[in-house]
Each structure stands twice: as C-alpha cells, then as structure tokens.
N, C-alpha and C. Protein backbone atom coordinates (compact mmCIF):
# COMPACT_ATOMS: atom_id res chain seq x y z
N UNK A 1 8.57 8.42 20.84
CA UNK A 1 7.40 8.49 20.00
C UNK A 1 6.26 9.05 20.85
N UNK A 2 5.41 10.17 20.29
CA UNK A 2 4.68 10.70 21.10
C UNK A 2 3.84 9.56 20.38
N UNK A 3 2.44 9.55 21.94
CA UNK A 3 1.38 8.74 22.00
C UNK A 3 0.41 9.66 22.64
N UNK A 4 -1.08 10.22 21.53
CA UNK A 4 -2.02 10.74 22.28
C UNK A 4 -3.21 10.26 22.28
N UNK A 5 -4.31 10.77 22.58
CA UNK A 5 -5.47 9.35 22.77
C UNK A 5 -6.75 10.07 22.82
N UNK A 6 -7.21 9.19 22.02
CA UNK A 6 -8.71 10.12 21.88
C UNK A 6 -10.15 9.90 21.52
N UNK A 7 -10.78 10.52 22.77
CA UNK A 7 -11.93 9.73 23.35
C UNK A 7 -13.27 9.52 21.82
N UNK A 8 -13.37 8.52 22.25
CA UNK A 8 -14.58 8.22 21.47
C UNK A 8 -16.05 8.60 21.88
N UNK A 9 -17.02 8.75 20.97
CA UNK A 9 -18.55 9.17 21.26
C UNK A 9 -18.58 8.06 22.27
N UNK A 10 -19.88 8.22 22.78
CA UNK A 10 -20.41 7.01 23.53
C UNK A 10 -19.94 6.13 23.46
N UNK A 11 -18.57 5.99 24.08
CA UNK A 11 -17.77 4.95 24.45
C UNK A 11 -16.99 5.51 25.74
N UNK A 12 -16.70 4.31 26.51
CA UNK A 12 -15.80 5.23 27.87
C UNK A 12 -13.75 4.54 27.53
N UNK A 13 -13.86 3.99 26.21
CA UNK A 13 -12.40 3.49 26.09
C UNK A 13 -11.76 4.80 25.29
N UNK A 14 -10.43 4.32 25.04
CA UNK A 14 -9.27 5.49 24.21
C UNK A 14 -8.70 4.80 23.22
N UNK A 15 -8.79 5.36 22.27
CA UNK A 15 -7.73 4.86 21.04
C UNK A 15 -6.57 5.95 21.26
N UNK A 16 -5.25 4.89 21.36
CA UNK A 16 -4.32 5.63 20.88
C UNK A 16 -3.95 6.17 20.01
N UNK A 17 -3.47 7.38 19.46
CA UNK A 17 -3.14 8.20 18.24
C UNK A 17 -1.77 8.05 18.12
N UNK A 18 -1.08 7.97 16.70
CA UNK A 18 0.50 7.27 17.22
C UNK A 18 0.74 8.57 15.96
N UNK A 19 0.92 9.95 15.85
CA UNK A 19 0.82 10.85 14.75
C UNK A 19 2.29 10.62 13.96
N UNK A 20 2.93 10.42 15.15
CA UNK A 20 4.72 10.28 14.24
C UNK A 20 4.72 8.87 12.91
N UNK A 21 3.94 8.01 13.58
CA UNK A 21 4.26 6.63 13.01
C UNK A 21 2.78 6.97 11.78
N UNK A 22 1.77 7.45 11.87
CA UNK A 22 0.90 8.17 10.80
C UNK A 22 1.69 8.87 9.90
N UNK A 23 2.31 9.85 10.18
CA UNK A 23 3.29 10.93 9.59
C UNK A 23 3.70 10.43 8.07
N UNK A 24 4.57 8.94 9.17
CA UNK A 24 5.60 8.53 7.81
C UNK A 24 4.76 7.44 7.02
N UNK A 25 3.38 7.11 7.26
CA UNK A 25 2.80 6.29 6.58
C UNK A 25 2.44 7.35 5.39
N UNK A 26 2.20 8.19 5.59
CA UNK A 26 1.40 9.31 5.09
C UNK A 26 2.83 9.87 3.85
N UNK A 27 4.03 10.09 4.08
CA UNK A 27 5.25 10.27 3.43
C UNK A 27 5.36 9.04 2.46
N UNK A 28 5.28 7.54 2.88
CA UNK A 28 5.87 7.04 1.84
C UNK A 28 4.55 6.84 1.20
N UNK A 29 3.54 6.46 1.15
CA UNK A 29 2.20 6.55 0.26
C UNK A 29 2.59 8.23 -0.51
N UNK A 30 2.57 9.66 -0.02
CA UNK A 30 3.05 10.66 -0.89
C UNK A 30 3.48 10.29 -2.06
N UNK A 31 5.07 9.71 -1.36
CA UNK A 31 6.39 9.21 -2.51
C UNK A 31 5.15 8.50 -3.40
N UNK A 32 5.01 6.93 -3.08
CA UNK A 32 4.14 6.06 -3.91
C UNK A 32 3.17 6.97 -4.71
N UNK A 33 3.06 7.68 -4.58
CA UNK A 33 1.33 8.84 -5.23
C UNK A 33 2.40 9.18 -6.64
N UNK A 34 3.36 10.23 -6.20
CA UNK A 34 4.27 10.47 -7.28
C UNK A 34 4.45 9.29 -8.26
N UNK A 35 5.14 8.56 -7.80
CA UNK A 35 6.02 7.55 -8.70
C UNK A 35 4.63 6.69 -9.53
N UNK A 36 3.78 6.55 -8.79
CA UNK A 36 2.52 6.15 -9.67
C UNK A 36 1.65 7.04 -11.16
N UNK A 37 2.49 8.14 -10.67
CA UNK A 37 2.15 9.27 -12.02
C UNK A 37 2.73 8.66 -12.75
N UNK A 38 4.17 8.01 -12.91
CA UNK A 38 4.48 7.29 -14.18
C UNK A 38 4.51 5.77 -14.22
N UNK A 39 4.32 5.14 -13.07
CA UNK A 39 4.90 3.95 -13.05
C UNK A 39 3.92 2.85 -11.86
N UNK A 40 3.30 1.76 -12.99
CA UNK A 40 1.95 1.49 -12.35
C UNK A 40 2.14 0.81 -11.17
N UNK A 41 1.18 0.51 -10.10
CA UNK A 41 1.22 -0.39 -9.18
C UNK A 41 0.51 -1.63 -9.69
N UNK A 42 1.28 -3.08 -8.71
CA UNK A 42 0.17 -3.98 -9.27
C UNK A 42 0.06 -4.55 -7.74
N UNK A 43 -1.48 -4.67 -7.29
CA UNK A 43 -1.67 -5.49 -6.14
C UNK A 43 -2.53 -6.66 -6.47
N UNK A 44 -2.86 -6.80 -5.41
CA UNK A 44 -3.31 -8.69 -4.99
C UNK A 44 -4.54 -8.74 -5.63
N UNK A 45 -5.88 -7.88 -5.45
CA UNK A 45 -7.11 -7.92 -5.88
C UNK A 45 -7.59 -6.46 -5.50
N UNK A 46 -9.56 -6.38 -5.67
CA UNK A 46 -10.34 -5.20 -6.24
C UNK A 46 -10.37 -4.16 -5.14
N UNK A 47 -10.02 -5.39 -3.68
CA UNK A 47 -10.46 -4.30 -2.31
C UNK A 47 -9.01 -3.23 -2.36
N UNK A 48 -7.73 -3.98 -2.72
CA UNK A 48 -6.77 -2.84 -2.84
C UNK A 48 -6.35 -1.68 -3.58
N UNK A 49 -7.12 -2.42 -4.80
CA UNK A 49 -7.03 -1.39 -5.40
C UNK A 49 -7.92 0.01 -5.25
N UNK A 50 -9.15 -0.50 -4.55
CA UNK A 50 -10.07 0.38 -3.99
C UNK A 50 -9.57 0.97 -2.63
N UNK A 51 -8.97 0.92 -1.89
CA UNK A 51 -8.45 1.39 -1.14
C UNK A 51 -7.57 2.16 -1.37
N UNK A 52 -6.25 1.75 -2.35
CA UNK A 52 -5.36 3.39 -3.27
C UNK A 52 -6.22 4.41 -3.47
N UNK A 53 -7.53 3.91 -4.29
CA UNK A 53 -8.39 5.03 -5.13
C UNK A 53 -8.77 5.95 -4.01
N UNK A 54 -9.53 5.52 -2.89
CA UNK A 54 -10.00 5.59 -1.64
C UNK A 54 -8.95 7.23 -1.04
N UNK A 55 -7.40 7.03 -0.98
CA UNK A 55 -6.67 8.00 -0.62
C UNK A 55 -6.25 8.66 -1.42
N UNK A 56 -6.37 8.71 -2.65
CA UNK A 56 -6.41 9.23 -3.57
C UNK A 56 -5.33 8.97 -4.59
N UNK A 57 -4.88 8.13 -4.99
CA UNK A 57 -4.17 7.35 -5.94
C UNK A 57 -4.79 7.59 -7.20
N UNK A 58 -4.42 7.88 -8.53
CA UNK A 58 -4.72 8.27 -9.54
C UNK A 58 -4.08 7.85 -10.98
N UNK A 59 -3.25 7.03 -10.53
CA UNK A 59 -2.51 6.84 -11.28
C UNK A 59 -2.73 5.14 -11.96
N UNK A 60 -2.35 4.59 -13.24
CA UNK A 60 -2.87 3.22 -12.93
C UNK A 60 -2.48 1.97 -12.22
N UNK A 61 -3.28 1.45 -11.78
CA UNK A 61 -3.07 -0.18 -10.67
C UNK A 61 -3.89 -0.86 -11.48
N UNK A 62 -3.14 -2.09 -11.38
CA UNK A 62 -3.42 -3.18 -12.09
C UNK A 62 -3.61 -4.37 -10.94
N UNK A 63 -4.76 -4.97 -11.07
CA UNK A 63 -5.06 -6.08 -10.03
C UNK A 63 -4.28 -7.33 -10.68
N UNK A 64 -3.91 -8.49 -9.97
CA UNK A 64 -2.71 -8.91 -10.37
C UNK A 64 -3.81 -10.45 -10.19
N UNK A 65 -5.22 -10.81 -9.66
CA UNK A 65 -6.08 -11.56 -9.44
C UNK A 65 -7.56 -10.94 -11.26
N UNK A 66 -6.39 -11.27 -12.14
CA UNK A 66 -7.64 -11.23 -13.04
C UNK A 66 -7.96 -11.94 -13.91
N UNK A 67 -7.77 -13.13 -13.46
CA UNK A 67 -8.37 -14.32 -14.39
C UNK A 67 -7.44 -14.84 -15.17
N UNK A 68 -6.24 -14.37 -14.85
CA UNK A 68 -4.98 -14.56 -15.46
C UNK A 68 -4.06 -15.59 -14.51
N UNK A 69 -3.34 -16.50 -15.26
CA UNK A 69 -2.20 -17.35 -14.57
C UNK A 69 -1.36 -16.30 -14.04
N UNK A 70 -0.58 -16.87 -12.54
CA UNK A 70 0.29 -15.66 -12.81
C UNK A 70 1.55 -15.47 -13.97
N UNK A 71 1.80 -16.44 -14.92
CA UNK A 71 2.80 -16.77 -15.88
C UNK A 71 2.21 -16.01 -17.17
N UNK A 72 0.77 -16.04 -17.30
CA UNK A 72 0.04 -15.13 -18.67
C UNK A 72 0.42 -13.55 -18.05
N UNK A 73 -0.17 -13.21 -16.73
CA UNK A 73 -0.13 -12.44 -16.32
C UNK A 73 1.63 -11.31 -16.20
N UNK A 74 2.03 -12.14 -15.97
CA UNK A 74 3.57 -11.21 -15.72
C UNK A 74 4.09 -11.37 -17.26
N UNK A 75 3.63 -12.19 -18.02
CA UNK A 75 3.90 -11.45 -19.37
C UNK A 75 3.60 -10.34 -20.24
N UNK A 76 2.15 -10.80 -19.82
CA UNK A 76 1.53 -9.20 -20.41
C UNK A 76 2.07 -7.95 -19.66
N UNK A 77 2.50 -7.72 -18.20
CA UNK A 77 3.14 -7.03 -17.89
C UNK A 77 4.17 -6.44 -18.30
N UNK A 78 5.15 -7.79 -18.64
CA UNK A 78 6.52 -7.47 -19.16
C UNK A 78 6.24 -6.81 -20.73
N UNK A 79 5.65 -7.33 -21.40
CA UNK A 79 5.40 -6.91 -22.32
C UNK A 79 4.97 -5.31 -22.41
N UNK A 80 4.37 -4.85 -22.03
CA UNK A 80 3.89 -3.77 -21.68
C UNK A 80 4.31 -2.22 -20.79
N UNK A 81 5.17 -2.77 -20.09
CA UNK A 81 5.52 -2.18 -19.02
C UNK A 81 7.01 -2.39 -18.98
N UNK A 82 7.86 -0.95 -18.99
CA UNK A 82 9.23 -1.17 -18.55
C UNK A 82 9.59 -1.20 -16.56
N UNK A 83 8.95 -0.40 -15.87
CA UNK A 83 8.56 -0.31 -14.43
C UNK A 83 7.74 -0.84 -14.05
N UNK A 84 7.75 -1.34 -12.80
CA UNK A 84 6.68 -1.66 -11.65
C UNK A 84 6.73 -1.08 -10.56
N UNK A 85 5.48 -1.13 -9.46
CA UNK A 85 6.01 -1.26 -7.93
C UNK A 85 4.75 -2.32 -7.79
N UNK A 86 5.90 -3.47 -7.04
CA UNK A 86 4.99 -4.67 -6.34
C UNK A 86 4.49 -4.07 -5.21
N UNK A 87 2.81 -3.93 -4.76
CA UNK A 87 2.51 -3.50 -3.80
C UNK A 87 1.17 -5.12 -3.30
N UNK A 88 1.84 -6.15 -3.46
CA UNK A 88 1.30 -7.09 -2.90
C UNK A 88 1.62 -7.31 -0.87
N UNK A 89 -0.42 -7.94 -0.54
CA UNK A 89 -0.16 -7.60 1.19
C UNK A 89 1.23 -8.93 1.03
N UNK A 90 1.13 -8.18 2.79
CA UNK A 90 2.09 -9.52 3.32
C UNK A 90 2.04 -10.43 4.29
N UNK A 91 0.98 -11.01 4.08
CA UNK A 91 -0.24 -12.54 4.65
C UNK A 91 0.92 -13.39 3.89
N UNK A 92 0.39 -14.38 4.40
CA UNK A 92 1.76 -15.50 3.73
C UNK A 92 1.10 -15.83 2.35
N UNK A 93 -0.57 -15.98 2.00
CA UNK A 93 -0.43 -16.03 0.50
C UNK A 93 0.31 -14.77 0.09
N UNK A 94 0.31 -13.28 0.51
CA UNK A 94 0.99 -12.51 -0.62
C UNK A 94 2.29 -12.86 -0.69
N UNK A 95 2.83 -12.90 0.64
CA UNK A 95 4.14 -12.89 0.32
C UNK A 95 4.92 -14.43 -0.41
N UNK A 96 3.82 -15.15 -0.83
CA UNK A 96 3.95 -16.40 -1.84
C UNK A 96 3.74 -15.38 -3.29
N UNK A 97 2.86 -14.98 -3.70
CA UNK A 97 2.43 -14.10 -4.50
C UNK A 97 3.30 -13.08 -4.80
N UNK A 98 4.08 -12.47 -3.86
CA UNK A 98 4.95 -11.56 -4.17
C UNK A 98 6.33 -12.13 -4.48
N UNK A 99 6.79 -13.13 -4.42
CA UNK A 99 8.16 -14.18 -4.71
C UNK A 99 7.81 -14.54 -6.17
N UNK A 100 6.40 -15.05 -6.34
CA UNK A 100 6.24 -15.51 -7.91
C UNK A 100 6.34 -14.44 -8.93
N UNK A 101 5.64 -13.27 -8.29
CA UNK A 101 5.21 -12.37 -9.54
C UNK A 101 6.62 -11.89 -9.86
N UNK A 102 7.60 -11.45 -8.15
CA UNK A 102 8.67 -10.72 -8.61
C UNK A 102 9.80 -11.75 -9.56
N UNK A 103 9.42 -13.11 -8.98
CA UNK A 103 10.74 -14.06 -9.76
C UNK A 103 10.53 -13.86 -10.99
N UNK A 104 9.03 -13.62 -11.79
CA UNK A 104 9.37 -13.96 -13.17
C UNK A 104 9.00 -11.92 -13.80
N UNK A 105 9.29 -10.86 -12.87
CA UNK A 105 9.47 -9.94 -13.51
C UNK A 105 10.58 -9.36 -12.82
N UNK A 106 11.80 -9.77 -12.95
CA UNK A 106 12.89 -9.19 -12.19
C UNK A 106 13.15 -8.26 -12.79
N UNK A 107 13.70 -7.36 -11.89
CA UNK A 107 14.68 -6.23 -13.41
C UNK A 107 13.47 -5.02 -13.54
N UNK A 108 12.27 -5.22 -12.64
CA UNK A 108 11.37 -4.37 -13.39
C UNK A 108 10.73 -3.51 -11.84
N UNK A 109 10.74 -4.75 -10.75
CA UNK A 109 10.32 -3.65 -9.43
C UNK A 109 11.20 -3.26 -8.56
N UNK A 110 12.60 -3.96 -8.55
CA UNK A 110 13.17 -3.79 -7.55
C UNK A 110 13.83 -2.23 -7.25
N UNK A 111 13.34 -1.48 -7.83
CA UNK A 111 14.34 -0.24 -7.48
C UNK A 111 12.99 0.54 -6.25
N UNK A 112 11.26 -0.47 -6.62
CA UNK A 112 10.71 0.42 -5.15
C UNK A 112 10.26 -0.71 -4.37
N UNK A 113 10.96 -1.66 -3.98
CA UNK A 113 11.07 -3.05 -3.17
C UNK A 113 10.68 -2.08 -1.85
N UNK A 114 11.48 -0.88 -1.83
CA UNK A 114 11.79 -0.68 -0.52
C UNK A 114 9.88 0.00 0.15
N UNK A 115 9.89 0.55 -0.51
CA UNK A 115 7.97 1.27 -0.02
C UNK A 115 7.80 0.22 0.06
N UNK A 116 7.25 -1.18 -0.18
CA UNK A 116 6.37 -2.21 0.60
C UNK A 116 7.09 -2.25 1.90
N UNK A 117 8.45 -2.94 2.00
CA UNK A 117 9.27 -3.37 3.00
C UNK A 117 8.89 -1.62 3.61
N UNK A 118 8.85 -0.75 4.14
CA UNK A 118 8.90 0.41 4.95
C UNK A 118 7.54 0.48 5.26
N UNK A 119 6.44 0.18 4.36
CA UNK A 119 4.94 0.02 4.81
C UNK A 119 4.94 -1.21 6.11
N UNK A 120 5.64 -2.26 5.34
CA UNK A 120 5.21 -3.53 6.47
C UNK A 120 6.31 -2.90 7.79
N UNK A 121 7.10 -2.40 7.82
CA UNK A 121 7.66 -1.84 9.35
C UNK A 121 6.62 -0.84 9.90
N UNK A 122 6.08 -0.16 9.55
CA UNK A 122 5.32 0.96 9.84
C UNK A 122 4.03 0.78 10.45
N UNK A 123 3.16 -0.58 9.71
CA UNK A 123 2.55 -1.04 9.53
C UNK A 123 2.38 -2.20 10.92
N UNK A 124 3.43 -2.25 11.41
CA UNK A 124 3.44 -3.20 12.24
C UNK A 124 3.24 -4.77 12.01
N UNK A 125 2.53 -5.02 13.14
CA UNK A 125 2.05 -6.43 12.95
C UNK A 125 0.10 -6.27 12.50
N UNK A 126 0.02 -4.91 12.83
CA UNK A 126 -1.43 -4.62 13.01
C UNK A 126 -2.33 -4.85 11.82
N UNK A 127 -2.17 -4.42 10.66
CA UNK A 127 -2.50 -5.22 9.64
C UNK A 127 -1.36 -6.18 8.65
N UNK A 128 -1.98 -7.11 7.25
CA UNK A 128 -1.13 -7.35 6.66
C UNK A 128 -1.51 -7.42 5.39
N UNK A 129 -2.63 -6.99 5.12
CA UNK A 129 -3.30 -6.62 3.64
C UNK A 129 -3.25 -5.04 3.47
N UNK A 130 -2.94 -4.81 1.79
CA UNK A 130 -3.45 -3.05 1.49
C UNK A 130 -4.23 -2.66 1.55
N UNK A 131 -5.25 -3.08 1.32
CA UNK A 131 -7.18 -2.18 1.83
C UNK A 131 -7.20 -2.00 2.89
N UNK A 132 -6.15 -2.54 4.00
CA UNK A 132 -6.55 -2.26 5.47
C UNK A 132 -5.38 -0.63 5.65
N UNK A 133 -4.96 -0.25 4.98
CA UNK A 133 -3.94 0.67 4.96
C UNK A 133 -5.01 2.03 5.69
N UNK A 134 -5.72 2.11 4.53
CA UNK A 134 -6.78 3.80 4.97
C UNK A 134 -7.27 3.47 6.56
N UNK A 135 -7.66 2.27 6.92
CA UNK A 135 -8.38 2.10 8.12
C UNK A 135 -7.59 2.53 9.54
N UNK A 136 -6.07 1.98 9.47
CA UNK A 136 -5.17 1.98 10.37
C UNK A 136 -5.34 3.42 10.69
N UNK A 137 -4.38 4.02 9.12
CA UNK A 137 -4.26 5.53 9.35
C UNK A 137 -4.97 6.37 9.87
N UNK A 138 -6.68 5.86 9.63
CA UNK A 138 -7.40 6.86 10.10
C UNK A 138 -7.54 6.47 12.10
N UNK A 139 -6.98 5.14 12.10
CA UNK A 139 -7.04 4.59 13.76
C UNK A 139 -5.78 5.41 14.28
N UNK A 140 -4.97 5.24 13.63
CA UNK A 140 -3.67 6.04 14.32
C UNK A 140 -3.36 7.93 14.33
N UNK A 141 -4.47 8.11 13.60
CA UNK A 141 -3.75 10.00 13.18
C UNK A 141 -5.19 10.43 13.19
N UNK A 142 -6.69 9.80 13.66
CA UNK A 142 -7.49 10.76 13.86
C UNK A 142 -8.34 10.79 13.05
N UNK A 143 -7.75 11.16 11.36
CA UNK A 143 -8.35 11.28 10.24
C UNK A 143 -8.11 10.36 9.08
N UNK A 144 -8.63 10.93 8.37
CA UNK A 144 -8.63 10.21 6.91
C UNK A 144 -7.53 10.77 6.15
N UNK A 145 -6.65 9.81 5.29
CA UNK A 145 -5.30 10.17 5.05
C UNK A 145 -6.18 10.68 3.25
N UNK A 146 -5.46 11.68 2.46
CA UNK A 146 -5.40 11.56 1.36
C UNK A 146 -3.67 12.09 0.64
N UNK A 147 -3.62 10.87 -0.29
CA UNK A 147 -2.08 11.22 -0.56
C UNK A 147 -2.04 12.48 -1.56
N UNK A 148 -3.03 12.67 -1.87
CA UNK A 148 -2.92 14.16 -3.29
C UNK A 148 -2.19 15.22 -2.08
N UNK A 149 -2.80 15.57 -1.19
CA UNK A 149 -1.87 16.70 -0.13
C UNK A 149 -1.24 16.64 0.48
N UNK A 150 -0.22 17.53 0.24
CA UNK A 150 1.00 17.29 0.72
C UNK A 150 1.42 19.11 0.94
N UNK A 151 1.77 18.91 2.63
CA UNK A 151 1.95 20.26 3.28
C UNK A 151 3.68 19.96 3.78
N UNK A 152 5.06 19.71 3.08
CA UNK A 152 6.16 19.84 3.86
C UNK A 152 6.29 20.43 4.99
C-alpha cells in the first residue's frame, strides 16, 4: 500500500495520504450512488444523512431516528418499500440498531449487507459513524470525495 504525506499550512506535522485505501472508499460509495438511484438508504439520524448529501448522494435516505418506534418504523418501510440498503454506523448503539431494524426487515437488505461490512474494513478502526465518512476521505486522499464522478 502506497503511503504519501502531506504537509500542512502552518503546521510542521504530516498527514498521511493512504490514496489506494481512498480509491476503494471512493468505488464502493460510487456502487452505493448507483444502487441509491433505485433503492433507498436508511441511516441512524440527520448528520448522516447530511453527509451522503454532502458527497453527493441524490437519491432518497430515510433517517431511521424519526420519532418513530423502531417496530412503527420498519413497517412503514416494509410497507412501502420492496429494497433497502442498511447503512447504519457501527458504534455499538448502531450495530444494536442495525440487528433490530434488519431482524424485523429481513428479505429486504441483505443482498447490499456487503457495502456497510466493506466500508467498516476500509474504514478501519478510525471512524465508526457515517457523517464521519467525507472527513476521513478528505484526511486520507487530499480532497473532497464526490460520488456523482466517476473517471474508470
């Protein structure tokens, strides 16, 4: 894995740039950008969802913290919705949060289980919430990620 590093204004430290491990953050958010053209995301609360919008996500997200039980809540889902992608963080409340919502909507996210699970490898230990997603990327690759472009 290349590692390059790069100096800050008036500062005498280095942030490492990790571009390979940016790369593929930047690939599966892409994928996620697509599949959100038809098929909504639902996260934890307002900062994540502001953070999709943030890289350019366009598609609809549904905050999964809206005044709703989560038992009212994953009905109206089900009701509504033949697809999901669970994009709840993975702090130990989400990943409590992500066991409930998925137990009582099975059958509906598991075919993109795998983009969270490939975010949290990617992702490290370094964050464990989604609003912190844009911040990393822009710590690890320099810049500001937006998922609308896409250069193969």
């Amino acid at each position: 894995m290349s590692l390059h590093k790069k100096r800050i204004k008036n500062k005498k430290e280095f942030i490492p740039l990790d571009w390979e491990r940016a790369e593929k953050i930047r690939e599966v958010l892409h994928y996620l950008y697509e599949i959100n053209k038809l098929v909504p995301i639902i996260v934890e609360g307002k900062k994540d969802k502001k953070a999709l919008r943030d890289i350019g996500f366009d598609g609809e997200i549904i905050t999964l913290h809206s005044g709703k039980s989560i038992y009212e809540f994953t009905e109206t889902i089900a009701q509504k919705f033949e697809k999901i992608v669970l994009l709840i963080d993975w702090d130990e409340k989400g990943e409590e949060l992500y066991c409930k919502v998925g137990e009582n909507l099975q059958g509906m996210w598991e075919d993109f289980a795998s983009i969270r699970e490939l975010l949290k490898l990617l992702c490290q230990k370094e964050i464990t919430e989604i609003e912190e997603i844009p911040s990393l990327f822009q710590r690890i690759a320099g810049h500001s990620l937006d998922v609308r472009q896409w250069d193969e």
